[in-house]
Protein backbone atom coordinates (compact mmCIF):
# COMPACT_ATOMS: atom_id res chain seq x y z
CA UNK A 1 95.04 126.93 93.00
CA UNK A 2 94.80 129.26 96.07
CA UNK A 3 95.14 128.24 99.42
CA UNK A 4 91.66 129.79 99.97
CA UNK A 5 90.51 127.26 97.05
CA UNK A 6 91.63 124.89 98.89
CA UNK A 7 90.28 124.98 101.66
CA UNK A 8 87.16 125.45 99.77
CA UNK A 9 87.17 122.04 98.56
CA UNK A 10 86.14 121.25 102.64
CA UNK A 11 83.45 123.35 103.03
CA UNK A 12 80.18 122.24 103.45
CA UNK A 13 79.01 125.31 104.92
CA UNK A 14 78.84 127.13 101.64
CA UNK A 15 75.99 125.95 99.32
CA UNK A 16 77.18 127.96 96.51
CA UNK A 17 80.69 125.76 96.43
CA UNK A 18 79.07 122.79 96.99
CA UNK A 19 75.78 123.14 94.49
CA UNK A 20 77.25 125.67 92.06
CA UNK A 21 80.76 124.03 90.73
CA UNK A 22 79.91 120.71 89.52
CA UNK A 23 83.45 119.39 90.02
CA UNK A 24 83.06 119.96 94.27
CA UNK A 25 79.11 118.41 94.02
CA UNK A 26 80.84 115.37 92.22
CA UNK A 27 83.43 115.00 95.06
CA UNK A 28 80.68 115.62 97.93
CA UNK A 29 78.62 113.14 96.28
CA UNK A 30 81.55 110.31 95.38
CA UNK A 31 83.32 110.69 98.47
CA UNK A 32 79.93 109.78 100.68
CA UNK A 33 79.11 106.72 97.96
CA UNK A 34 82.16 105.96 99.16
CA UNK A 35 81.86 106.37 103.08
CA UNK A 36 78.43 104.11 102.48
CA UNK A 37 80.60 100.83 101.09
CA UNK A 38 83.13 100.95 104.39
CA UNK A 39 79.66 101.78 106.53
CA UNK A 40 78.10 98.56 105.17
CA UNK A 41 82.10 96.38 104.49
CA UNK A 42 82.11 96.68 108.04
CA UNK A 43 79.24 96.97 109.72
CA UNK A 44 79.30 93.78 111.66
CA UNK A 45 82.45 94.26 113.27
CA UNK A 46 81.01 96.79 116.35
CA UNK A 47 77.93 94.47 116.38
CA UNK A 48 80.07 91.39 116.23
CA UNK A 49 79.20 90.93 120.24
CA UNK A 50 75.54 90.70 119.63
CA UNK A 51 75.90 88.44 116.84
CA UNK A 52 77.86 85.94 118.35
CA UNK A 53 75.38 85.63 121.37
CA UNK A 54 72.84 85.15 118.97
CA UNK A 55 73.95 82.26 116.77
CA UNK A 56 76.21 81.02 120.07
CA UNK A 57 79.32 81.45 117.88
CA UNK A 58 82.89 80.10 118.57
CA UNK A 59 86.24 82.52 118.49
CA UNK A 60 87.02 80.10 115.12
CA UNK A 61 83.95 80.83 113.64
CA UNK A 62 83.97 84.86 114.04
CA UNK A 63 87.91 84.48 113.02
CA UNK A 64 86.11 83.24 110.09
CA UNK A 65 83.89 86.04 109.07
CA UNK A 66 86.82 88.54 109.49
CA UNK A 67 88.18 86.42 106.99
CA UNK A 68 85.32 86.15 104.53
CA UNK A 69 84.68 89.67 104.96
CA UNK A 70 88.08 90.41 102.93
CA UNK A 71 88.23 87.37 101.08
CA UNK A 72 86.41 88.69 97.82
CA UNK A 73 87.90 92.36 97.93
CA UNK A 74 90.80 90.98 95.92
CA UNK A 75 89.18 89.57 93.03
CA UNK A 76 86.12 92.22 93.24
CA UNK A 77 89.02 95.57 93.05
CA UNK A 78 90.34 94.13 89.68
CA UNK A 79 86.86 92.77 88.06
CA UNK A 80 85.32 96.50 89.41
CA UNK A 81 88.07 98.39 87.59
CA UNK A 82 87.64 96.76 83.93
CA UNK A 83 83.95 97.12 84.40
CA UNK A 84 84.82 101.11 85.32
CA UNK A 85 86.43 101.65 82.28
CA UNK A 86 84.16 100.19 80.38
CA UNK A 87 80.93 101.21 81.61
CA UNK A 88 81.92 104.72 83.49
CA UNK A 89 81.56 105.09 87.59
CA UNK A 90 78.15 106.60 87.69
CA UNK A 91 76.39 103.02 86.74
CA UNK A 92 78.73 100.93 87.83
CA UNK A 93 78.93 102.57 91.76
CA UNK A 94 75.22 103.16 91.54
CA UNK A 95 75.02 99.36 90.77
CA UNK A 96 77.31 98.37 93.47
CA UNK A 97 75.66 100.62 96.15
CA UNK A 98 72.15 99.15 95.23
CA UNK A 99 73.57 95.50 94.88
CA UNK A 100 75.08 95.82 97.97
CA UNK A 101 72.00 97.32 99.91
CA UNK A 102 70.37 93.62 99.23
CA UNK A 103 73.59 91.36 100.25
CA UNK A 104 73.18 93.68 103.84
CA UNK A 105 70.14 92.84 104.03
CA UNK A 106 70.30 89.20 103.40
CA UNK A 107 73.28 89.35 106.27
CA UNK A 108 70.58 91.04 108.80
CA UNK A 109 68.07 88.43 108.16
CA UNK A 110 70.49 85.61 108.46
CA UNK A 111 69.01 82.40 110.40
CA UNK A 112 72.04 80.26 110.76
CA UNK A 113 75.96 80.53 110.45
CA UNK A 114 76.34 79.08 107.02
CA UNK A 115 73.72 82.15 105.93
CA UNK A 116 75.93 84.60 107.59
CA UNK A 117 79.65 83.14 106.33
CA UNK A 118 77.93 83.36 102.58
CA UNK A 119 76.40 87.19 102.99
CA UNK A 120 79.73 87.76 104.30
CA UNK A 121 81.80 86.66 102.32
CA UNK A 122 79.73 88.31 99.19
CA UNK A 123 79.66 91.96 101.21
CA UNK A 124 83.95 91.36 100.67
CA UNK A 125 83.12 92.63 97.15
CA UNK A 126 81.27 95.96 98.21
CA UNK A 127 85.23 96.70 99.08
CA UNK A 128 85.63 97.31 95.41
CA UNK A 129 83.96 100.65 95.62
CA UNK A 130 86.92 102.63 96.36
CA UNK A 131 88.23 101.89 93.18
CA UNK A 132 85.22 103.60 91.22
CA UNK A 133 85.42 106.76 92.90
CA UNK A 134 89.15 107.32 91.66
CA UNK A 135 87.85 107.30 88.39
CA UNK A 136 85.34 109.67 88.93
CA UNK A 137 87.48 112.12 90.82
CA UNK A 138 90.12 111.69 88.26
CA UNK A 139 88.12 112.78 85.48
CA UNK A 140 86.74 116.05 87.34
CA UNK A 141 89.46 117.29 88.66
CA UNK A 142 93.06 118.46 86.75
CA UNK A 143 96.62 117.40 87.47
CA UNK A 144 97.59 119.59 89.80
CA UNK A 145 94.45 119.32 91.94
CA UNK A 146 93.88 116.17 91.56
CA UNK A 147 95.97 114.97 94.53
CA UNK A 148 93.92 116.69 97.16
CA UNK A 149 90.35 115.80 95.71
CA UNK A 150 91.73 112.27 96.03
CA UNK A 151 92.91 112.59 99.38
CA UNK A 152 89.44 113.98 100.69
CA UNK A 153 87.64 111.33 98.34
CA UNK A 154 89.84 108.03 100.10
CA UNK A 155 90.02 109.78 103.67
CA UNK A 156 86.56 111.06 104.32
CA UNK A 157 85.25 107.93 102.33
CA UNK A 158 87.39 105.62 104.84
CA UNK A 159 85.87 107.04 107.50
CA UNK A 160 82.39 104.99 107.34
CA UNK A 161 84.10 102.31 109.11
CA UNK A 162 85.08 104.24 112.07
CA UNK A 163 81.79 105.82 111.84
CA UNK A 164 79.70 102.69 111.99
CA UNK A 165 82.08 101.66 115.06
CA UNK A 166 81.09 104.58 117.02
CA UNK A 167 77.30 104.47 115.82
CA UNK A 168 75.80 101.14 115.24
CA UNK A 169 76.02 99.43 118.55
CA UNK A 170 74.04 102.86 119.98
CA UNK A 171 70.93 101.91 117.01
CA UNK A 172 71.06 98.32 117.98
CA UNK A 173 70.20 99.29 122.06
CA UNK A 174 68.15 102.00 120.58
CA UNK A 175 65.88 98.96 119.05
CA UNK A 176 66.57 96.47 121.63
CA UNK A 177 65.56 93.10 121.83
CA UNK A 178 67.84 90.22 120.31
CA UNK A 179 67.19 91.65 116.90
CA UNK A 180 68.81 95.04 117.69
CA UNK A 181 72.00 93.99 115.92
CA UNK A 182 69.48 93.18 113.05
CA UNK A 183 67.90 96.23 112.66
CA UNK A 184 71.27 98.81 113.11
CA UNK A 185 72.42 96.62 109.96
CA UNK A 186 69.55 96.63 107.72
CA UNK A 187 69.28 100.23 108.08
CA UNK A 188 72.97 100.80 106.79
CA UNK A 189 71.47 98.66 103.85
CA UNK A 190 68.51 101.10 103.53
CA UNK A 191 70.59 104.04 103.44
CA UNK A 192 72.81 102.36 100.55
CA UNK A 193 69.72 101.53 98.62
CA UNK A 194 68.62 104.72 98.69
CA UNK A 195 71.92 106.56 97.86
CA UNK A 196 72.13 104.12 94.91
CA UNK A 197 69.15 105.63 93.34
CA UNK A 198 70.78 109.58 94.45
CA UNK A 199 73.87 109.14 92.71
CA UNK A 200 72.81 107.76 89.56
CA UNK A 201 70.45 110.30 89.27
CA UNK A 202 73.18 113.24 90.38
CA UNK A 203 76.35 111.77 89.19
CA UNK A 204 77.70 112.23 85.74
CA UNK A 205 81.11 110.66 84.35
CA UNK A 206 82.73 113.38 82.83
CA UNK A 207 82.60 117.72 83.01
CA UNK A 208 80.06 118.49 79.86
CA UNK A 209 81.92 118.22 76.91
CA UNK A 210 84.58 116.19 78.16
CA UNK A 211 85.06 113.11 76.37
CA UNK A 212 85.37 109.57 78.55
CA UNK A 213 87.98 107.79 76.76
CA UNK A 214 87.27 103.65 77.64
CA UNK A 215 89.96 100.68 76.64
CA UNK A 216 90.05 99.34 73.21
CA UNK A 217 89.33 95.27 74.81
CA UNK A 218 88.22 94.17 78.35
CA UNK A 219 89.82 91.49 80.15
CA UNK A 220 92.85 93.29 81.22
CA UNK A 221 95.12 96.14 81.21
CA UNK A 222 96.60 96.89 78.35
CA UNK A 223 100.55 97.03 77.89
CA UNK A 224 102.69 98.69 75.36
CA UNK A 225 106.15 96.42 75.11
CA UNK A 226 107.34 92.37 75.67
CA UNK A 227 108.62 93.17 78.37
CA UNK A 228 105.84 94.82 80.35
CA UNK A 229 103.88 92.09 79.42
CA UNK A 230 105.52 89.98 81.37
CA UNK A 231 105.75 92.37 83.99
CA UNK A 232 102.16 92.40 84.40
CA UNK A 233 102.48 88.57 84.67
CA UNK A 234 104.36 88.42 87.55
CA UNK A 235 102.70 91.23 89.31
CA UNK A 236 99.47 88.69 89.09
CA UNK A 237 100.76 86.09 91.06
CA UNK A 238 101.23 88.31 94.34
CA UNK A 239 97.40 88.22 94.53
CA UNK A 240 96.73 84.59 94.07
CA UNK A 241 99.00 83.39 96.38
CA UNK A 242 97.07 85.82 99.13
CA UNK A 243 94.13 84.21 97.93
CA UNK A 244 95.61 80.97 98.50
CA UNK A 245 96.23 82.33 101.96
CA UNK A 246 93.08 83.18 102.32
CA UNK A 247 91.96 79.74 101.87
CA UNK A 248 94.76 78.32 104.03
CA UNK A 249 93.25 80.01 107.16
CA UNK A 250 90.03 78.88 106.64
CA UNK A 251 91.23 75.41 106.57
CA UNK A 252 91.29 73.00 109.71
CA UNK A 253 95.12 74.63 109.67
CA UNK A 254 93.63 77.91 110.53
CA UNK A 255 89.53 78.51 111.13
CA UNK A 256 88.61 74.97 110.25
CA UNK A 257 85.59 76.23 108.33
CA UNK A 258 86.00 73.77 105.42
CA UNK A 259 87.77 70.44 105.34
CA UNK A 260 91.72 70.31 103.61
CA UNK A 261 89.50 68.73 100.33
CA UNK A 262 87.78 71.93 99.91
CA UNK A 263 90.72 74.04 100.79
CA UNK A 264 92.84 72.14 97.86
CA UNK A 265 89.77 72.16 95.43
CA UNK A 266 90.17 75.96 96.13
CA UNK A 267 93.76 76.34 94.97
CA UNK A 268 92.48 74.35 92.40
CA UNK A 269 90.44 76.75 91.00
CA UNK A 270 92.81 79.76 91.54
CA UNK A 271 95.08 77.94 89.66
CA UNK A 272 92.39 77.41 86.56
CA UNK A 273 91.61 81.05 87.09
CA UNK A 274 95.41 82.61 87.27
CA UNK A 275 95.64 80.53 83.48
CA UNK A 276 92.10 82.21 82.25
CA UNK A 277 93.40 85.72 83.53
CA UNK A 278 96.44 85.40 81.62
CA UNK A 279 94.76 84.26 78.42
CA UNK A 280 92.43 87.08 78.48
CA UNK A 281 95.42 89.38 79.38
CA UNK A 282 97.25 87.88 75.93
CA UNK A 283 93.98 88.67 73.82
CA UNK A 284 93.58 91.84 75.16
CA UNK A 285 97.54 92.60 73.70
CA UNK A 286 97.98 90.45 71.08
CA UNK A 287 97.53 93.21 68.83
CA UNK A 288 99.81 95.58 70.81
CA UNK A 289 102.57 92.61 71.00
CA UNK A 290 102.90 91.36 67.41
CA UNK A 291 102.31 95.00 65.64
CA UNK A 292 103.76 97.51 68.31
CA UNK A 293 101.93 100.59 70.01
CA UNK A 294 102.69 103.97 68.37
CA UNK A 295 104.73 105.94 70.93
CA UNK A 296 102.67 108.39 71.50
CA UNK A 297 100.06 105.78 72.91
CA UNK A 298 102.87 104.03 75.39
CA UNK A 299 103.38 104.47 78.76
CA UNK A 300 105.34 102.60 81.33
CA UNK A 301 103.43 100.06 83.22
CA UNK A 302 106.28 99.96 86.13
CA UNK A 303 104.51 103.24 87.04
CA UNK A 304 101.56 100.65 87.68
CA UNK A 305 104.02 97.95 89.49
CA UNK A 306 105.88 100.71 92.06
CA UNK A 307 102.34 102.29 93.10
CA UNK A 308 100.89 98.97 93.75
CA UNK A 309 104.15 97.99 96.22
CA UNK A 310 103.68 101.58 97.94
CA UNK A 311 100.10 100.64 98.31
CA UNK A 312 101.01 96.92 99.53
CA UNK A 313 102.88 98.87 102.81
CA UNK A 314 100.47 101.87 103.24
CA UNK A 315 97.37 100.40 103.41
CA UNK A 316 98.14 97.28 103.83
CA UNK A 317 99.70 98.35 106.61
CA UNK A 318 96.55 100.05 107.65
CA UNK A 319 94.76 97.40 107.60
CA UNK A 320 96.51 94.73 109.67
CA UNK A 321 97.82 97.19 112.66
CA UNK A 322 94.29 98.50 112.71
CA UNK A 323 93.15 94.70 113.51
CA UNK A 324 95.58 94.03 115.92
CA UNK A 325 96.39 97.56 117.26
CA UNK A 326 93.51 97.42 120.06
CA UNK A 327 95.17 93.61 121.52
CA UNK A 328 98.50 95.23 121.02
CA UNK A 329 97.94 97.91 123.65
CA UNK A 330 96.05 95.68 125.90
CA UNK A 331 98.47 93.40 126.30
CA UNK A 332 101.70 95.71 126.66
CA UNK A 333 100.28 98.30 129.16
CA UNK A 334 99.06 96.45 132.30
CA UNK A 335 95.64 97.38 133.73
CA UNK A 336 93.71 98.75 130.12
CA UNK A 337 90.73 97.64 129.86
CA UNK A 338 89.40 96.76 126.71
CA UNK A 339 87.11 99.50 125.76
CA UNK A 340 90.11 101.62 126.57
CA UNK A 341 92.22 100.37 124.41
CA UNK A 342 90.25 100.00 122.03
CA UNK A 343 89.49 103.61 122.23
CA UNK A 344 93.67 104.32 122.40
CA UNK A 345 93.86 102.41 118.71
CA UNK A 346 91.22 104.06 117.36
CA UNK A 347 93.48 107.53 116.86
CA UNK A 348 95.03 105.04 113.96
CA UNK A 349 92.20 105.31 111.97
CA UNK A 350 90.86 108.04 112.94
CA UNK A 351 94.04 109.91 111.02
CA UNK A 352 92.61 109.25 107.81
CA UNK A 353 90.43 112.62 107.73
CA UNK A 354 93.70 114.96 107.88
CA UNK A 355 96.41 112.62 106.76
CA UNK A 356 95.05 111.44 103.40
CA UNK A 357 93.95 114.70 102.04
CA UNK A 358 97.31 116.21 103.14
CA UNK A 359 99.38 113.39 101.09
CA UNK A 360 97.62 114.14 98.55
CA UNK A 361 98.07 118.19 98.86
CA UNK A 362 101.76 117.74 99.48
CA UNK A 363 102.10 115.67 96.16
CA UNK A 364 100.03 118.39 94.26
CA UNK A 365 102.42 121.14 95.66
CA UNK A 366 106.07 119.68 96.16
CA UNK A 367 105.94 116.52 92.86
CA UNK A 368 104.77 113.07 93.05
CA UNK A 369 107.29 110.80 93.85
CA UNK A 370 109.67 112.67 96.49
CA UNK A 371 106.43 113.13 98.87
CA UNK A 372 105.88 109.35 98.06
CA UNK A 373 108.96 108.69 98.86
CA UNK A 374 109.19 110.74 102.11
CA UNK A 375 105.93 109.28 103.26
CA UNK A 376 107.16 105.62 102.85
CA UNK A 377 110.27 106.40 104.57
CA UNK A 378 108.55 108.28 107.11
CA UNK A 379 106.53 104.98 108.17
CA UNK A 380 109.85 102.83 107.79
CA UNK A 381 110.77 104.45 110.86
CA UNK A 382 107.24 105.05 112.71
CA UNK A 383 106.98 100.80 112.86
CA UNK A 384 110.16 101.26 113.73
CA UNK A 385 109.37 103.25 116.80
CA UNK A 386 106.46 101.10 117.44
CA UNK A 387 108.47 97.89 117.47
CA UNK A 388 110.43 99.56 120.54
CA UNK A 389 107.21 100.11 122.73
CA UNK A 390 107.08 98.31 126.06
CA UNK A 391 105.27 98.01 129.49
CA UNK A 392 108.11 101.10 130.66
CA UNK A 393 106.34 103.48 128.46
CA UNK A 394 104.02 106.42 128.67
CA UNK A 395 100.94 105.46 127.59
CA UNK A 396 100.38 108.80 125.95
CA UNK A 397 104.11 108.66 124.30
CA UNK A 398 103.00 105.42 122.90
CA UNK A 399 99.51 106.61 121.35
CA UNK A 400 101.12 110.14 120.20
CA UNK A 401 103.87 107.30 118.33
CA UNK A 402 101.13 105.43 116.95
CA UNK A 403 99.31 108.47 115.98
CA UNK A 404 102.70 109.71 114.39
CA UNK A 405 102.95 106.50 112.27
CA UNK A 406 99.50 106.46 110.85
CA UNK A 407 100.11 109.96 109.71
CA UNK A 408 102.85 108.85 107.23
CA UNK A 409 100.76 105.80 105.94
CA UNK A 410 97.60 107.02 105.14
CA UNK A 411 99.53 110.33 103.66
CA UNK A 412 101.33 107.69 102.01
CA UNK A 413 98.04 106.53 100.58
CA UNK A 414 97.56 109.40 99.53
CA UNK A 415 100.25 110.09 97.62
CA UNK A 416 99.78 106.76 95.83
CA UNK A 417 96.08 108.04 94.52
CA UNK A 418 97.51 111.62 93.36
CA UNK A 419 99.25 109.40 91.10
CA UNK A 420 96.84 106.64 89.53
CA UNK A 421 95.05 108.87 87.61
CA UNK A 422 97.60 110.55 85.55
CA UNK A 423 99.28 106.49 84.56
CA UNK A 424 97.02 106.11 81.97
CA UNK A 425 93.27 107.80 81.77
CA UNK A 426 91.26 105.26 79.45
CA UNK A 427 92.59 102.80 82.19
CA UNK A 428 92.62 104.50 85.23
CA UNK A 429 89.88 102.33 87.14
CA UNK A 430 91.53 99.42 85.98
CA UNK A 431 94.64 100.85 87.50
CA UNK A 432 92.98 101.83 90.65
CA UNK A 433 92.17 98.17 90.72
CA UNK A 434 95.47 96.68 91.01
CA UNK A 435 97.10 99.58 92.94
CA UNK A 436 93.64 98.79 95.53
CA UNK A 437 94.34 94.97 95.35
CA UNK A 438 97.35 95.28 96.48
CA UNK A 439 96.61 96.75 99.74
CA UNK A 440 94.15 93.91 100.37
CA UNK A 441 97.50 91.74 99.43
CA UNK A 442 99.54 93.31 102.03
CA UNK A 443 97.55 93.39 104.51
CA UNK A 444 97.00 89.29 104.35
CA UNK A 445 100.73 89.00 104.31
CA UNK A 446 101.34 91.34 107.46
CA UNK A 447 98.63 89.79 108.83
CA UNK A 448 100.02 86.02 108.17
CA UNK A 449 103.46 87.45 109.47
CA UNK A 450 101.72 88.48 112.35
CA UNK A 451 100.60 84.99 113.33
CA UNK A 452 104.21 83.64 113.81
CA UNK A 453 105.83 86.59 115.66
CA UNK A 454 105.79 88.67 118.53
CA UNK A 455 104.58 92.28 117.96
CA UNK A 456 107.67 93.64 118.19
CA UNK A 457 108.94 91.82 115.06
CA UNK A 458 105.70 91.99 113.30
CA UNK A 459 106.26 96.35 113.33
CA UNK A 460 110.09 95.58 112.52
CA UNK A 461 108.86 93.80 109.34
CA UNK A 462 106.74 96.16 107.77
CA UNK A 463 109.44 98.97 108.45
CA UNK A 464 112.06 96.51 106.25
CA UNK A 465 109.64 96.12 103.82
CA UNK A 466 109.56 100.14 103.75
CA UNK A 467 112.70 100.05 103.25
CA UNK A 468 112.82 97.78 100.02
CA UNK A 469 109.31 99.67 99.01
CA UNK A 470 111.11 103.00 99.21
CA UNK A 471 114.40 101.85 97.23
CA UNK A 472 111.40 100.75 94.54
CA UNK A 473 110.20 104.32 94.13
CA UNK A 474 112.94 105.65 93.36
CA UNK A 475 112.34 104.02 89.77
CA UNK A 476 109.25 106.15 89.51
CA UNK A 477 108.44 108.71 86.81
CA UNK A 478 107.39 112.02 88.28
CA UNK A 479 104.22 112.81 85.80
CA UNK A 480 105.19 115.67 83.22
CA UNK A 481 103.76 116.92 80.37
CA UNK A 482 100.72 115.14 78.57
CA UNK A 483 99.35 111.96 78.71
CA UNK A 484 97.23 110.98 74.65
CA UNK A 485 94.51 109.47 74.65
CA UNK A 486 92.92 108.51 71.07
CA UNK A 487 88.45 108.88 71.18
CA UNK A 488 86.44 106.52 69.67
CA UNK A 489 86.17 108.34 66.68
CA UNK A 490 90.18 107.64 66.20
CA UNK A 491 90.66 111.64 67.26
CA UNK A 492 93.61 112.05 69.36
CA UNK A 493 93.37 114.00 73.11
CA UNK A 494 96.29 115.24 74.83
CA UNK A 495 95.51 115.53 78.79
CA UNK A 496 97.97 117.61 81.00
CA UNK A 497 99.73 115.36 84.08
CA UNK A 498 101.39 117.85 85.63
């Protein structure tokens, strides 16, 4: 691929590369779908001043619906992916988008805090849309460019948060009134509704004559040895115990939005539901565990484990400095106001546009896991930096630091998703799932972490866990060769992964 090429891939200038090679219009189109979930996942947070005038809402109670607001991502990344692979992305992201467009709406309308905690908390599982876009871009795109058209797919598409930041609170004085806040969000619903409709009508799974290869069972991913098995066990657990988290802090412990009865009828249920998961993992493999898998059909599922770590510390990462980034900088430099430095935290995020697409490029160009690999290390030692940041420093030394950081995690991210799709392709969005999950995972435990330390310690963590992440990559497989994949018609495919 040229460098021209590739720089092709961000034009939008040219109607003839964006119209006349399918494989750019599917990226265009997936990577907005995309931009649309994170406009709507978090469209309350830049309105979340107007709301809680209106309903005359405690600091608990918006603590709260930051909470719900990730609560369901978990579960809804891993239930997303086996419907994915199963169903293909163009339904099931059409149905999310349109799905979703009626939960935002119900959120806009809400009379009452109990209505807004339960439209919440079901807008958590619009966060599973990343995951079906992976997929998509996966199956357009070939190994060696695949890494970039992720990187522009996760970047650009993470960007609708940052965009509904700097947009929605202008549409809500636009409107004015008490119901501004109202309107700004019901709109972001209209435009998802109506997007639904466009992609399912523009999308298609697969290049024409490609064949979309699906799992043999739903339920779970499918392993090829014992031992993986297992594996795939304990790499469950992680998730439930953020869940059980999760409920923790919106006990009387943490939120107080439900009583210590509800919070252990909870666990309760995660419990019941960790057993049901693991039954439906065994009947998706019992076949594969008491007959074997031909070795052309294996494939290692610690390529599954490592990427979801990586993706624990990069975006989980992102997540929990990016909540706590702007009270960080207002309460080490003396004399910030808070639009200020809110506006100083917001470089963070704002890296995604440049830094994600570039992991990806460098892992297309120089091999999978060493730009992984430098990328994890890379924010070991940004944290690290940032846990040395005082009141003595240069305000602009401390955001070009920050700035420095976020490059190396979301290229880290990156790298991760250059990856995913050349595991396994008939599982890919149930991959993506995990891998996604996993962020959501780390960025409850940072964020937990974060409520018993001092800042300082809080970046000194993550960079340790770095550390440990990056030692865990090592044990990566750089993709080579060809991935098989048998069609339903018991033909066998072989797909190039590098």
């Amino acid at each position: 691929m040229s460098i021209q090429s590739r720089f092709n891939l961000f034009n939008f200038a040219d109607p003839k590369i964006n119209f006349a090679d399918p494989k750019i219009k599917t990226l265009h189109i997936t990577w907005f779908a995309f931009f649309l979930t994170f406009l709507v996942w978090f469209s309350h947070a830049p309105l979340m001043v107007f709301i809680k005038e209106a309903f005359d809402l405690s600091t608990a109670q918006v603590k709260a619906l930051l909470i719900l607001n990730v609560a369901l991502t978990i579960p809804a990344r891993i239930a997303v992916g086996i419907l994915v692979d199963k169903f293909g992305p163009r339904h099931v992201f059409s149905g999310l988008l349109i799905s979703s467009s009626f939960i935002c709406f119900g959120f806009a309308l809400a009379n009452s805090y109990a209505q807004l905690a339960l439209f919440r908390f079901l807008l958590g599982f619009v966060g599973a849309g990343f995951v079906i876009g992976i997929r998509m871009v996966g199956e357009w795109f070939p190994a060696k460019q695949v890494g970039i058209a992720e990187g522009i797919y996760g970047g650009w598409g993470n960007f609708g948060s940052a965009a509904g930041a700097m947009t929605l609170p202008t549409i809500a004085y636009m409107f004015g009134g008490d119901d501004g806040w109202r309107y700004a969000l019901a709109l972001t619903g209209v435009f998802t509704l109506i997007y639904g409709f466009f992609y399912f009508s523009q999308a298609r799974n697969t290049p024409k004559g490609s064949t979309y290869f699906k799992p043999k069972k739903s339920g779970g991913l499918e392993v090829t040895t014992k031992r993986d098995f297992f594996f795939y066990l304990a790499i469950n657990v992680p998730m439930y115990l953020a869940l059980g988290v999760l409920a923790w802090k919106l006990s009387p412990a943490g939120v107080s939005l439900f009583s210590d009865a509800a919070m252990y009828s909870l666990w309760t249920a995660l419990a019941v539901l960790f057993i049901f998961q693991t039954s439906q993992i065994y009947r998706v493999n019992k076949e594969n565990l008491e007959h074997g898998v031909p070795e052309l059909e294996k494939y290692k599922f610690k390529q599954v484990a490592i990427l979801s770590l990586a993706y624990f510390v990069t975006f989980g990462s992102e997540l929990a400095v990016v909540s706590m980034l702007p009270l960080f900088f207002l309460d080490t430099f003396a004399g910030l106001s808070p639009v200020k430095a809110g506006l100083l935290a917001s470089g963070f995020a704002f890296m995604n546009l440049v830094a994600r697409p570039t992991g990806g490029w460098l892992s297309d160009k120089f091999g999978r896991r060493r730009s992984l690999m430098i990328f994890v290390g890379g924010l070991s030692i940004g944290y690290f930096t940032l846990a040395q940041i005082d009141g003595t420093w240069w305000i602009a030394v401390a955001v070009i630091s920050t700035m420095m950081c976020s490059f190396f995690v979301q290229a880290g991210e990156g790298a991760v998703f250059a990856i995913v799709p050349l595991v396994k392709r008939r599982m890919t969005g149930q991959i993506a799932g995990m891998t996604g999950a996993y962020g959501n995972v780390g960025a409850v435990t940072y964020l937990t972490v974060l409520s018993f330390v001092d800042y300082s310690t809080f970046f000194l963590v993550i960079a340790a866990s770095a550390i440990v992440i990056f030692c865990a990559c090592w044990f990566l497989d750089e993709p080579q060769g060809q991935m098989a994949e048998v069609a339903a018609d018991g033909s066998v495919h072989l797909i190039d992964v590098s």
